[in-house]
C-alpha atoms as a PDB file:
ATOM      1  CA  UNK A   1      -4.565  26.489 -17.409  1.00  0.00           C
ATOM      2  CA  UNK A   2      -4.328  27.814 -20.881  1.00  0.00           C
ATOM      3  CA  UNK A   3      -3.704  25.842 -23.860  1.00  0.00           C
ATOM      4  CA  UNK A   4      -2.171  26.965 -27.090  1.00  0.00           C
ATOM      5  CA  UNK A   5      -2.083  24.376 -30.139  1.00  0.00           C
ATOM      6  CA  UNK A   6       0.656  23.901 -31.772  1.00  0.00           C
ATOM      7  CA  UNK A   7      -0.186  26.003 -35.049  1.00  0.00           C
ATOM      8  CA  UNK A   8      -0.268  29.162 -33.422  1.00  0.00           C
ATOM      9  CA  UNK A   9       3.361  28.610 -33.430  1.00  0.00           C
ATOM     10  CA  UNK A  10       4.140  28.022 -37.237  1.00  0.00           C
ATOM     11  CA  UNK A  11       4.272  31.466 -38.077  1.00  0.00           C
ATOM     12  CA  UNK A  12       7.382  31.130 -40.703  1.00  0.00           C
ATOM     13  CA  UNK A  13       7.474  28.416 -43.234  1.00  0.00           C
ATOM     14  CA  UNK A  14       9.969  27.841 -46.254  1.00  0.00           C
ATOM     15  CA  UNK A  15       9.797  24.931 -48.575  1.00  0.00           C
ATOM     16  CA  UNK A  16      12.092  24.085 -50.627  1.00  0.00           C
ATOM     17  CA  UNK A  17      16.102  23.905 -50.095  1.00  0.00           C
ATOM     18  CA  UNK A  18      17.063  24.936 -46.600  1.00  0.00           C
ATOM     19  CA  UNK A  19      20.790  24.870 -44.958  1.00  0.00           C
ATOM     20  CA  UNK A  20      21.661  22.453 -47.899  1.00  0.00           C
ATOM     21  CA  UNK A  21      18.896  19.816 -47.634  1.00  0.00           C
ATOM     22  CA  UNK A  22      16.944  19.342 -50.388  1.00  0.00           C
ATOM     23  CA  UNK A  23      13.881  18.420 -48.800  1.00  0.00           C
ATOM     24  CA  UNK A  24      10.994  20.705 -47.377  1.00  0.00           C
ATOM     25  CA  UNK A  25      11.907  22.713 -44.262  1.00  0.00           C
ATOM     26  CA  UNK A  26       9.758  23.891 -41.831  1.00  0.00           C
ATOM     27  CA  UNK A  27      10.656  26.422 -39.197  1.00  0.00           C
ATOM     28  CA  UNK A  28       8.966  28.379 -36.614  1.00  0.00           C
ATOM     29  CA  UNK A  29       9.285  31.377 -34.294  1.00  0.00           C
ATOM     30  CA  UNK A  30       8.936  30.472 -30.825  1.00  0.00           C
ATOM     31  CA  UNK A  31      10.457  32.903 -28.946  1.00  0.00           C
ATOM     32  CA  UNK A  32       7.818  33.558 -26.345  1.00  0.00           C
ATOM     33  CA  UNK A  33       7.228  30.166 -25.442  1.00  0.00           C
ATOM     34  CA  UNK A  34       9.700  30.764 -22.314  1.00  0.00           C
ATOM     35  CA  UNK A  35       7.259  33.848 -20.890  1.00  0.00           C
ATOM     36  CA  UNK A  36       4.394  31.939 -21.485  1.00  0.00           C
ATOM     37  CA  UNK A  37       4.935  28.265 -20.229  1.00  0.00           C
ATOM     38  CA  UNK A  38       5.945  30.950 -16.990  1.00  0.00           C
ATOM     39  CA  UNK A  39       2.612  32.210 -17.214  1.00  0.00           C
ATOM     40  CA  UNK A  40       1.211  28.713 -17.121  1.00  0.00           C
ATOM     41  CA  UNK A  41       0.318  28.268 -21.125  1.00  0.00           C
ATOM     42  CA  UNK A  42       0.457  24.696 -22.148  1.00  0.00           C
ATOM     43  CA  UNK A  43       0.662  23.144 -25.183  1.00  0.00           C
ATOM     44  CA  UNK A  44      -0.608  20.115 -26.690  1.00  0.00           C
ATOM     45  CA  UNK A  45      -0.251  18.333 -30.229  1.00  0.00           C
ATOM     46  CA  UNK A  46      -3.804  16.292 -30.953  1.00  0.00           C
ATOM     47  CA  UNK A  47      -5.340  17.377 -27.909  1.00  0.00           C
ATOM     48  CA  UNK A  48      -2.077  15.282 -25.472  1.00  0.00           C
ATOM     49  CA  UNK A  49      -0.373  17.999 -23.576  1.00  0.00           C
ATOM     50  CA  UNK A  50       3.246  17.431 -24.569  1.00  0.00           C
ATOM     51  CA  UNK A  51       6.919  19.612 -24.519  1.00  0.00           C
ATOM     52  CA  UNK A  52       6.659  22.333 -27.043  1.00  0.00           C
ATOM     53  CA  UNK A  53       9.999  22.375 -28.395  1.00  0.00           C
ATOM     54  CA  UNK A  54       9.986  18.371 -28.535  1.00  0.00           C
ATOM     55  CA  UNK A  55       6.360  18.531 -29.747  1.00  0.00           C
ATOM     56  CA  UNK A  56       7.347  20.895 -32.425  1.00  0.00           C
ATOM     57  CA  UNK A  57      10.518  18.175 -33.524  1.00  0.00           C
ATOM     58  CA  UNK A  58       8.277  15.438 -33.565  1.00  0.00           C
ATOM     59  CA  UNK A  59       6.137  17.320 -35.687  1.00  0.00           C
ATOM     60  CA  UNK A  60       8.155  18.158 -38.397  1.00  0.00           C
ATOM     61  CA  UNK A  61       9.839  21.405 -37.392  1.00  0.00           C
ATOM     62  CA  UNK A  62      13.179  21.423 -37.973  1.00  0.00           C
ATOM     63  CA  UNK A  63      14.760  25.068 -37.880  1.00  0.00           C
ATOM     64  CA  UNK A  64      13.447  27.747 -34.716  1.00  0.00           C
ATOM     65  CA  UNK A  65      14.298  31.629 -35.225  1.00  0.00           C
ATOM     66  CA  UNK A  66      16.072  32.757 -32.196  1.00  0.00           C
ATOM     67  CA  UNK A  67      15.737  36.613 -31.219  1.00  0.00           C
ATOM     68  CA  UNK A  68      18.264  38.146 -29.757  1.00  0.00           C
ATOM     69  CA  UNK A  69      18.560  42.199 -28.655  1.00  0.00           C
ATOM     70  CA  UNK A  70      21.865  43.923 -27.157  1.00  0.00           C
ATOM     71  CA  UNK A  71      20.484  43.259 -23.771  1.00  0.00           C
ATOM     72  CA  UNK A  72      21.433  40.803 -21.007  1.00  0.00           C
ATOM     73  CA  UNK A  73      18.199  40.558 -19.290  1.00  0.00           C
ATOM     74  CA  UNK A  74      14.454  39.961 -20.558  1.00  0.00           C
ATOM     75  CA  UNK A  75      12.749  38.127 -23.396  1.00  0.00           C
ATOM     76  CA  UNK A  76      14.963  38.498 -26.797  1.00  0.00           C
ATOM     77  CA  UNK A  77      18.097  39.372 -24.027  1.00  0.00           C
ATOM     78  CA  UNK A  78      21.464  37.281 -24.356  1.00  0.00           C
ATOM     79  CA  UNK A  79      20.333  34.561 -21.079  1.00  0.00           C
ATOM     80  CA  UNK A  80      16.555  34.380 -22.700  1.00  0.00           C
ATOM     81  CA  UNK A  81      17.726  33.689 -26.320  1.00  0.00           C
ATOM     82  CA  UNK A  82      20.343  30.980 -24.236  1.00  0.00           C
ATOM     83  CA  UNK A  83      17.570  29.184 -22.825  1.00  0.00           C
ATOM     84  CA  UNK A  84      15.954  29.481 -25.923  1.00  0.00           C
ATOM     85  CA  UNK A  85      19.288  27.398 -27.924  1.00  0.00           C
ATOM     86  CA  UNK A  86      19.326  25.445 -25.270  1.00  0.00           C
ATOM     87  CA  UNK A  87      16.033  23.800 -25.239  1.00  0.00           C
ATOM     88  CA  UNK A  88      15.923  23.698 -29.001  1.00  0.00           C
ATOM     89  CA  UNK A  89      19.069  22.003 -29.170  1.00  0.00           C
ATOM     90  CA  UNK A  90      17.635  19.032 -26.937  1.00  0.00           C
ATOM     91  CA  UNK A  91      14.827  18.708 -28.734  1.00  0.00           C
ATOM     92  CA  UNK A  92      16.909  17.854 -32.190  1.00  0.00           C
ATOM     93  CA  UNK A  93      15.992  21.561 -33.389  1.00  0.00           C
ATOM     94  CA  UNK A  94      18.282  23.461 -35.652  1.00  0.00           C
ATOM     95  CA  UNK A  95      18.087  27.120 -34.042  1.00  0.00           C
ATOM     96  CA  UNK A  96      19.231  30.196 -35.600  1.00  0.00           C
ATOM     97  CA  UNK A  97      20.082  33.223 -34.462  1.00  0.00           C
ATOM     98  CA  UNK A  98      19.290  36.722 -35.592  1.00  0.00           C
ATOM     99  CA  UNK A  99      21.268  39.305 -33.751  1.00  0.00           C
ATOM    100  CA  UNK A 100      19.728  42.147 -34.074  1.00  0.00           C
ATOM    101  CA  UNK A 101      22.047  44.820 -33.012  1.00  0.00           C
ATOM    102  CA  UNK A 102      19.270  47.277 -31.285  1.00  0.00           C
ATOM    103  CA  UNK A 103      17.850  47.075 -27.676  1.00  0.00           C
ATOM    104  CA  UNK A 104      14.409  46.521 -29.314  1.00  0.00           C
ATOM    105  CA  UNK A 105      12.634  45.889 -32.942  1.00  0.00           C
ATOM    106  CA  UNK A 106      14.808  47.031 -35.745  1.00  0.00           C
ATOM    107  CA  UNK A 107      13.861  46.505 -39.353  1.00  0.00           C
ATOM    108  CA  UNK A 108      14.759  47.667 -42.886  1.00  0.00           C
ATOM    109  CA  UNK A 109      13.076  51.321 -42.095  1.00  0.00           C
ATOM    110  CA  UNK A 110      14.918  51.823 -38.698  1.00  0.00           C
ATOM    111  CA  UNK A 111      17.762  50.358 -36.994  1.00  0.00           C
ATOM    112  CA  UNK A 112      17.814  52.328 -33.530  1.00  0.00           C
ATOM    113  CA  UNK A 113      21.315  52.032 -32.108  1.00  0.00           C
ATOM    114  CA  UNK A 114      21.614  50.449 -28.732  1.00  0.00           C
ATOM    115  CA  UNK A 115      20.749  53.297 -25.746  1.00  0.00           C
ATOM    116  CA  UNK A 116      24.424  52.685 -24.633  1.00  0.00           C
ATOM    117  CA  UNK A 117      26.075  52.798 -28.042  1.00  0.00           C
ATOM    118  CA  UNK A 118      24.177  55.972 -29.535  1.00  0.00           C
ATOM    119  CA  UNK A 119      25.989  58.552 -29.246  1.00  0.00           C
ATOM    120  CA  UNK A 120      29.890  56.785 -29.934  1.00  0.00           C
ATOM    121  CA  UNK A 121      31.766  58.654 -32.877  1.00  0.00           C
ATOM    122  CA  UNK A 122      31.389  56.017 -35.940  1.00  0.00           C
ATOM    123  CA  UNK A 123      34.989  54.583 -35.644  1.00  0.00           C
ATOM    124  CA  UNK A 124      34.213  53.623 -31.611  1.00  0.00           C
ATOM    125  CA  UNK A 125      30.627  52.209 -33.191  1.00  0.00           C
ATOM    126  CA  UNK A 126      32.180  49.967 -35.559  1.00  0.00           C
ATOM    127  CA  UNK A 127      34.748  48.419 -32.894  1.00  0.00           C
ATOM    128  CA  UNK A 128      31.969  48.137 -30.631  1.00  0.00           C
ATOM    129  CA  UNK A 129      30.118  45.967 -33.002  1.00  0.00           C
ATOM    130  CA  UNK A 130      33.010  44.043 -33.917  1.00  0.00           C
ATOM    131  CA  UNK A 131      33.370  43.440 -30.255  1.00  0.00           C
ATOM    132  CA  UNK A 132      30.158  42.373 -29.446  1.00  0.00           C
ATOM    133  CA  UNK A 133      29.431  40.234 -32.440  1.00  0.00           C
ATOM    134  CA  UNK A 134      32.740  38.248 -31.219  1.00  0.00           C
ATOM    135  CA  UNK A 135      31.632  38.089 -27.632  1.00  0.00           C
ATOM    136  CA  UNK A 136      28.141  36.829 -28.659  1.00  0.00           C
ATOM    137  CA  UNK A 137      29.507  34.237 -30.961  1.00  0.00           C
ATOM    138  CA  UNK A 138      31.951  33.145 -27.677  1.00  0.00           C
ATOM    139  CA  UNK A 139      28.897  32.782 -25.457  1.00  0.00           C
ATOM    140  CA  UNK A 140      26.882  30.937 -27.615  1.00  0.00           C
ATOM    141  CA  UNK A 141      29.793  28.555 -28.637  1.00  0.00           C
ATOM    142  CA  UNK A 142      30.494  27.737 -25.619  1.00  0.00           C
ATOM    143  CA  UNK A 143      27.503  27.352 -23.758  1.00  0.00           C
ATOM    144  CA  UNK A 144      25.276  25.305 -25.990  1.00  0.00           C
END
């Protein structure tokens, strides 16, 4: 079985004052970890296997970056990035979500509309945003 240490995983860190606090923050972006602990990756914090997300609290981490696409299904989909809260949440992490209203990678130099979204007039675009941004806000309220 593979192991992966635990600083692979810091990829994102921000000192300084973070959601208020005025004490360091550290954060990560974790959102494979699902795929690959179903691949058989393990992970281990001074060379004990251990949880990820509850090795990550007990290591300092306090915030994880959530990913989250206009899809249902797959890594970054709706039910992934659930699982995702979900598991953070238990471990005493504070997880945030970036909505990223594409079916894939958008950035500041493109922003690809969703496949089923593309080709709507720009009024019906804007409602449909609206809409969604409400329904994903439901879902995560009231399931984690």
């Amino acid at each position: 079985m593979n192991i992966i240490e635990f600083s692979t995983f810091v990829l994102m860190t921000a000192l300084g004052t973070a959601w208020g606090r005025d004490i360091p923050f550290l954060g990560v972006d974790a959102n494979y970890s699902l795929d690959m602990e179903r691949n058989g990756q393990q992970w281990q914090w001074n060379g004990k296997p251990r949880e990820l997300f509850q090795g990550m609290a007990n290591s300092g981490v306090r915030g994880l970056r959530v990913r989250l696409w206009t899809k249902d299904e797959g890594t970054n989909g709706k039910h992934y990035a659930t699982d995702v809260v979900k598991r953070a949440l238990a471990a005493g992490l504070d997880p945030y979500l970036v909505i990223f209203l594409s079916d894939d990678w958008a950035d500041l130099m493109k922003q690809p509309a969703p496949a089923s979204w593309k080709d709507q007039p720009l009024q019906q675009k804007i409602e449909t945003v609206k809409r969604y941004s409400r329904g994903i806000v439901s879902h995560f309220v009231s399931r984690v």
